[in-house]
Protein backbone atom coordinates (compact mmCIF):
# COMPACT_ATOMS: atom_id res chain seq x y z
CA UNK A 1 -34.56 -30.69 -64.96
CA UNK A 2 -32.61 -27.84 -63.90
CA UNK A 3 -36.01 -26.73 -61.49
CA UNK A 4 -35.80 -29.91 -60.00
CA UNK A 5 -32.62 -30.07 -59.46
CA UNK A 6 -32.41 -26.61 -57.78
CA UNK A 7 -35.29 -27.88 -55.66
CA UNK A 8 -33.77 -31.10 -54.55
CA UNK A 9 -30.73 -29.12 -53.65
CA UNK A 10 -30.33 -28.48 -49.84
CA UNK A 11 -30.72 -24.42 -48.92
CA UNK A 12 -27.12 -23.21 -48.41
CA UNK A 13 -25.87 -22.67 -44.70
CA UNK A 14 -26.11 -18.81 -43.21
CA UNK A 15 -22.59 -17.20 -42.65
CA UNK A 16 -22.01 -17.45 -38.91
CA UNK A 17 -21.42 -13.87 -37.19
CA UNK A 18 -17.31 -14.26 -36.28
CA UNK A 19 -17.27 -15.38 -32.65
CA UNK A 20 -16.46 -13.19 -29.78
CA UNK A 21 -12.73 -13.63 -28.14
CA UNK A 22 -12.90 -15.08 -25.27
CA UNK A 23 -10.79 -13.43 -22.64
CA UNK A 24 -8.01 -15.09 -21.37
CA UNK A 25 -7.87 -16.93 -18.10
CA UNK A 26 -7.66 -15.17 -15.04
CA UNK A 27 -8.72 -12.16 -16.85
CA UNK A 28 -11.04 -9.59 -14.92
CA UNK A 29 -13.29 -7.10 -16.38
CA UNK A 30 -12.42 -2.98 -16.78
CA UNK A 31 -15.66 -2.50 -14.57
CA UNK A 32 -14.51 -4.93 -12.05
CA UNK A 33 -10.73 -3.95 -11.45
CA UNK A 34 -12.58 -0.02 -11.43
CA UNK A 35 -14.93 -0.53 -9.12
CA UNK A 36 -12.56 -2.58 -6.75
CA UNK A 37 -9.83 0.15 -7.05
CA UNK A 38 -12.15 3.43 -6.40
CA UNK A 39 -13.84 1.73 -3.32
CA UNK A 40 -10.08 1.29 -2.00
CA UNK A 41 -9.84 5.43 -3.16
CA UNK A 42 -12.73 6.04 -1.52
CA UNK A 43 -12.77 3.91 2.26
CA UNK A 44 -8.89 5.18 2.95
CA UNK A 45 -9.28 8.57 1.17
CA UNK A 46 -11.51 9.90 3.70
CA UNK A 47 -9.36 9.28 6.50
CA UNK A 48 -7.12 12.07 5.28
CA UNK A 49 -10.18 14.45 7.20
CA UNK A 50 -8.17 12.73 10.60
CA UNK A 51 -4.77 14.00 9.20
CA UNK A 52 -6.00 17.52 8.47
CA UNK A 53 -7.13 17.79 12.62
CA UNK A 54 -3.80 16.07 13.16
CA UNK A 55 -1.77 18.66 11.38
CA UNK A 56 -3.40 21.49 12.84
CA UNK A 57 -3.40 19.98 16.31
CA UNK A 58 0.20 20.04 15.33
CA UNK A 59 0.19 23.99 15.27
CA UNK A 60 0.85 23.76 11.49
CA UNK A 61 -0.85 25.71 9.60
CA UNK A 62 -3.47 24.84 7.01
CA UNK A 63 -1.30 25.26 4.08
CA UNK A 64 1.46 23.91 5.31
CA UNK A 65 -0.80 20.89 6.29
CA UNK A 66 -2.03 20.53 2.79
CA UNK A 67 0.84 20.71 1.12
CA UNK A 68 2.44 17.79 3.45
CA UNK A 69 -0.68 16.07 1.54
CA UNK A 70 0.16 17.35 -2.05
CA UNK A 71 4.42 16.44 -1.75
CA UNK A 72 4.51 13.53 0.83
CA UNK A 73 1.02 11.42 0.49
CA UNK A 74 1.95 8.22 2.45
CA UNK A 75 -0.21 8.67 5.39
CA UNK A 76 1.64 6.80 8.02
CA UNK A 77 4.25 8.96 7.45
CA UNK A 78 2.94 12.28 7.40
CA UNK A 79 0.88 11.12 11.25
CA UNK A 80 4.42 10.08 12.37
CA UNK A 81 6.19 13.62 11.41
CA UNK A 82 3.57 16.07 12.87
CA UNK A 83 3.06 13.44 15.50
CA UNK A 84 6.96 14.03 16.26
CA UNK A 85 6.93 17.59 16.14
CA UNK A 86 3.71 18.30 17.92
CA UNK A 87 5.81 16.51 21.10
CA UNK A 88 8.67 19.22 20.68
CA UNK A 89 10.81 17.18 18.33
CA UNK A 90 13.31 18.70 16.35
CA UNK A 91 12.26 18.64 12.71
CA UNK A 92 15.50 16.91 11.57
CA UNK A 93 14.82 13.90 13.65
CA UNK A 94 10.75 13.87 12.87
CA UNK A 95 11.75 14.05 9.15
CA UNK A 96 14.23 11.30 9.52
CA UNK A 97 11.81 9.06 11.30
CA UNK A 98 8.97 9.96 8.47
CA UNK A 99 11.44 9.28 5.96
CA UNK A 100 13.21 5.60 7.51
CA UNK A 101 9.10 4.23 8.08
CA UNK A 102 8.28 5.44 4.47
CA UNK A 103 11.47 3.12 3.18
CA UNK A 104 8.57 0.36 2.36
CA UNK A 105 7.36 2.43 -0.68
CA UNK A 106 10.60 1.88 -2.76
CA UNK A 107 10.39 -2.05 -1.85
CA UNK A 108 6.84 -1.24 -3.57
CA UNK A 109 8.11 -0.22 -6.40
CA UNK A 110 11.06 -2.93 -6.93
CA UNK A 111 7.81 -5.37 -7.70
CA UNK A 112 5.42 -3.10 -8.84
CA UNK A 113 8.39 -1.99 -11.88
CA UNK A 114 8.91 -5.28 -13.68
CA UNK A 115 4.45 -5.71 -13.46
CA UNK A 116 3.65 -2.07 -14.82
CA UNK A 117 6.65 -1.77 -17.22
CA UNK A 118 5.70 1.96 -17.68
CA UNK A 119 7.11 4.81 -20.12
CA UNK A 120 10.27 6.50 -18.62
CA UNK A 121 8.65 9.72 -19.27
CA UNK A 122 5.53 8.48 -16.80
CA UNK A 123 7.66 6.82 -14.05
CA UNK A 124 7.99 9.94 -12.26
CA UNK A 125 4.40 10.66 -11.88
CA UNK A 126 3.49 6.61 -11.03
CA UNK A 127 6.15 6.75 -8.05
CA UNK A 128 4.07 9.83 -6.21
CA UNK A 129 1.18 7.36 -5.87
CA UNK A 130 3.38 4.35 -4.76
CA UNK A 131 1.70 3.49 -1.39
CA UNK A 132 0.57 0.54 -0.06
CA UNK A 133 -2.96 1.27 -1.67
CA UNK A 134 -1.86 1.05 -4.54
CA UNK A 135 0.43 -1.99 -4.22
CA UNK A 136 -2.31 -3.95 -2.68
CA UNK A 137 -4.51 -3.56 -5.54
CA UNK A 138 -2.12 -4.14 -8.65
CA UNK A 139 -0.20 -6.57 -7.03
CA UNK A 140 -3.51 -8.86 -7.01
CA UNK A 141 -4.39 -8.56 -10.33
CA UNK A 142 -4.07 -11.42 -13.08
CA UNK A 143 -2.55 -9.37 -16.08
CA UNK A 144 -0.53 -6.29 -16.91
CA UNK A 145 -3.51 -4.38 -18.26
CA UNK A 146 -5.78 -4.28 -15.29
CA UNK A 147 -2.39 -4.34 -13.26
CA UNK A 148 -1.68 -0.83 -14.57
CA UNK A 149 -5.55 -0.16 -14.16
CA UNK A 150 -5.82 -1.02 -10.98
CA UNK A 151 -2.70 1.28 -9.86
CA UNK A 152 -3.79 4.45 -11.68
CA UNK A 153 -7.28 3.98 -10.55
CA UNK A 154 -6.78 3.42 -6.94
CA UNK A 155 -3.52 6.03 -6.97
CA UNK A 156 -5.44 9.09 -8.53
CA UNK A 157 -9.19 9.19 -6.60
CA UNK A 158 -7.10 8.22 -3.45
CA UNK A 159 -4.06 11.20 -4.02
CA UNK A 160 -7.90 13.54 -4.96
CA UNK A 161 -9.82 12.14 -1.96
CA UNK A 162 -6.77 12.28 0.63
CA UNK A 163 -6.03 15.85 -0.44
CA UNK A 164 -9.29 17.24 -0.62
CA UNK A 165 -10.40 15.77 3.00
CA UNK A 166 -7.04 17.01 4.37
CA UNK A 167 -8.24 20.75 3.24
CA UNK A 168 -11.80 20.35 4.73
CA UNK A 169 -10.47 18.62 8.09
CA UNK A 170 -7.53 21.49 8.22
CA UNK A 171 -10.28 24.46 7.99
CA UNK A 172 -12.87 22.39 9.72
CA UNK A 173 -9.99 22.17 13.13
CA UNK A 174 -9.08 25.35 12.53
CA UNK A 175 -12.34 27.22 12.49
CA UNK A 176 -13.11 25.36 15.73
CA UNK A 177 -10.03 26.95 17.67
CA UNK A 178 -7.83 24.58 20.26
CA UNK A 179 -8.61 21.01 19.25
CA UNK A 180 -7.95 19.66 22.66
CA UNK A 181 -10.86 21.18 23.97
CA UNK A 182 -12.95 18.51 21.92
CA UNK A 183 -10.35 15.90 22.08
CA UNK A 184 -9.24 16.16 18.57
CA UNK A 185 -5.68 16.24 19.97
CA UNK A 186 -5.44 12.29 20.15
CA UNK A 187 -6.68 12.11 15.87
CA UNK A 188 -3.39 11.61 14.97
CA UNK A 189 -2.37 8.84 17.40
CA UNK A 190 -4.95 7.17 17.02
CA UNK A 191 -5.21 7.03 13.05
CA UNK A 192 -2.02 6.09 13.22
CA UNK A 193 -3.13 3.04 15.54
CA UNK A 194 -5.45 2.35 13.16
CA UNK A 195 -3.06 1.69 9.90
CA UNK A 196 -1.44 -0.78 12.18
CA UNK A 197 -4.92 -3.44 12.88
CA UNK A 198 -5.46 -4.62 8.73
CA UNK A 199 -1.71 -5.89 9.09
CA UNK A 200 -2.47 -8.11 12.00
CA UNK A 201 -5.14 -10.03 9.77
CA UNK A 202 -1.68 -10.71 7.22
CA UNK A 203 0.73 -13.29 7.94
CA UNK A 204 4.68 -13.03 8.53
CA UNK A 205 7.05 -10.10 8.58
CA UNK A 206 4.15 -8.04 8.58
CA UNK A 207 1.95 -9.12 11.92
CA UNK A 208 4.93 -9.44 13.51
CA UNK A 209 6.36 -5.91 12.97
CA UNK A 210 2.87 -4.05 13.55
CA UNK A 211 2.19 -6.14 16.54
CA UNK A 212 5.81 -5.23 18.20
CA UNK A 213 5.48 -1.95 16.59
CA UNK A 214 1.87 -1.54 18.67
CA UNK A 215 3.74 -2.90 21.83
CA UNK A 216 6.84 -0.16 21.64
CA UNK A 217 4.86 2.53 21.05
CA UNK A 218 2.09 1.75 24.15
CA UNK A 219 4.93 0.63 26.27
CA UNK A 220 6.93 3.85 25.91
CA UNK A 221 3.68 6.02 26.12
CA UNK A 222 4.37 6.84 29.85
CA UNK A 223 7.63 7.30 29.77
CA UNK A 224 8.21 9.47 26.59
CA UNK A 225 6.71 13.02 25.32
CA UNK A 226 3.88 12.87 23.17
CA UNK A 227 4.63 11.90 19.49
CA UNK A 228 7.71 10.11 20.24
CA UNK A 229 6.42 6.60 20.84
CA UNK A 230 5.23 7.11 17.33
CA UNK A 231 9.13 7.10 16.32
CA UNK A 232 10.09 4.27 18.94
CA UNK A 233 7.59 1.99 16.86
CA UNK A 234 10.00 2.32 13.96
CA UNK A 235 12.05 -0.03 15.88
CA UNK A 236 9.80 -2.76 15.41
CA UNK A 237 11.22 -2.88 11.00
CA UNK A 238 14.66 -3.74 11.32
CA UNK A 239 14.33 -5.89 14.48
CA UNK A 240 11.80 -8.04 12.21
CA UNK A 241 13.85 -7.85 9.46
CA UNK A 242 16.93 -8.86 11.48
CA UNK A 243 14.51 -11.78 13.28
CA UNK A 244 13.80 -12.80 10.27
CA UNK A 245 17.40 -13.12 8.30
CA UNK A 246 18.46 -15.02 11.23
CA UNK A 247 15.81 -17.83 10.75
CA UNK A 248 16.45 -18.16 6.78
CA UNK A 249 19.99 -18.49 7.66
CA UNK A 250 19.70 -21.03 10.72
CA UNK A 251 16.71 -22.86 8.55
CA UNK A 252 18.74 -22.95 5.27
CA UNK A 253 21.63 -24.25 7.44
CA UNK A 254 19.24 -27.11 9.07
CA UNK A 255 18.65 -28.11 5.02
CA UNK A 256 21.48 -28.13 4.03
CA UNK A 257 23.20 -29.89 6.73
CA UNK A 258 22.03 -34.03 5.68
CA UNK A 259 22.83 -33.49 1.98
CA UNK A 260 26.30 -33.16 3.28
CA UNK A 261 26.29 -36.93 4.22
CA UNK A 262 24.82 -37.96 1.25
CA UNK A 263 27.19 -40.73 -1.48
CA UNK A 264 28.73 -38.88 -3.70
CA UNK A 265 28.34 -41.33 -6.05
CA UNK A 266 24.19 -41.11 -6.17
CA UNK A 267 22.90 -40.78 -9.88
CA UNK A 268 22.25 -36.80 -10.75
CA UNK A 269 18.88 -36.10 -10.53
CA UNK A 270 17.07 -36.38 -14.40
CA UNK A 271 20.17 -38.47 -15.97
CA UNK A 272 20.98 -41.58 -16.52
């Protein structure tokens, strides 16, 4: 009785393995937010091979071109200081305009602060690589963890990259003597051109300042030293800025102008 009953008795069910998580929504993969944020490292990095001709075009000297590199690293800035002082400028007023155009980095890190929520103790090191890199890439991401990925990834093989190129383009220009002979004396200019054309494929404050920042600096070409139109282009921030203020203001002012003639006695919004 008790065979057949152990028989007639159904076979009892496997344990199931314990299911994978699945990742949340939005979420990328490690691999993916890696491989996005070293090819950003990697396409911008070598252009610091430009600033290293650029610096000693300048009549710096390889050292002191490197460690502009090592202590600065926002490239936009760096081609508008030795831009300014190849053209005779005096160093106070090429440091000031490096300084005013590399105010964006500290609106950088106003967002990138409350999405990283870093360590005091590593706050320091994360604002060296604040660029706009490094914004780009964390700014786009779905989550804090491949937020803070994404920044140290892209900041540290592009700071290794930048630096490294700068070297090799510094000996490379200075091995080859005057760079104007082979027409590496327009390198910096025209890298510094370049950083303007991915912000005319954005929207907003930002075409509109690089395209008026392009116009100042090719209008004033003829009628300014070398490596000032560079600081002229400055211009183009707070007039945007100031543009810009103005139309919030007169467009807030449009709204708000027919609630004004609205019955006070209208039933709030949500009550009864």
């Amino acid at each position: 009785m008790s065979r057949m009953t152990a028989l007639s008795d159904p076979p009892a069910p496997a344990t199931a393995p314990p299911a994978a998580p699945l990742p949340a929504a939005g979420a990328r993969s490690d691999r993916a937010v890696i491989r996005d944020s070293l090819g950003v490292g990697v396409a911008v990095g070598v252009s610091g091979i430009a600033f290293g001709i650029a610096g000693t075009t300048a009549h710096l000297t390889v050292w002191q071109t490197c460690a502009l590199s090592l202590l600065v690293f926002t490239g936009a800035s760096q081609f508008a200081l030795i831009g300014a002082l190849a053209a005779g400028a005096a160093p106070f007023a090429a440091v000031i305009g490096a300084l005013f155009l590399g105010v964006r980095n500290a609106f950088y890190g106003l967002r990138l602060g409350e999405r990283l929520e870093l360590p005091r103790w590593l706050r320091p090191v994360a604002a060296q690589t604040v660029i706009d890199e490094t914004a780009a890439v964390a700014l786009v991401q779905p989550d804090r963890r491949s937020t803070r990925l994404g920044f140290f990834v892209t900041g540290a093989s592009l700071y290794l990259i930048w630096n490294a190129t700068t070297l090799a383009g510094a000996l490379g220009a200075d091995a080859l003597g005057d760079p104007s002979r082979y027409g590496l004396d327009v390198a910096g200019p025209a890298v510094f051109l370049a950083l303007l054309a991915p912000r005319l494929r954005e929207g907003g404050a930002e075409r509109a300042t690089a395209l008026l920042g392009a116009v100042l600096a090719l209008a004033s070409v003829p009628l300014v030293p070398a490596g000032v139109p560079v600081l002229i282009a400055l211009a183009a921030v707070p007039a945007v800025l100031l543009l810009g203020s103005r139309r919030d203001r007169e467009r807030a002012r449009t709204t708000a102008g027919p609630q004004k003639d609205l019955p006070k006695d209208l039933p709030k919004e949500g009550g009864r």
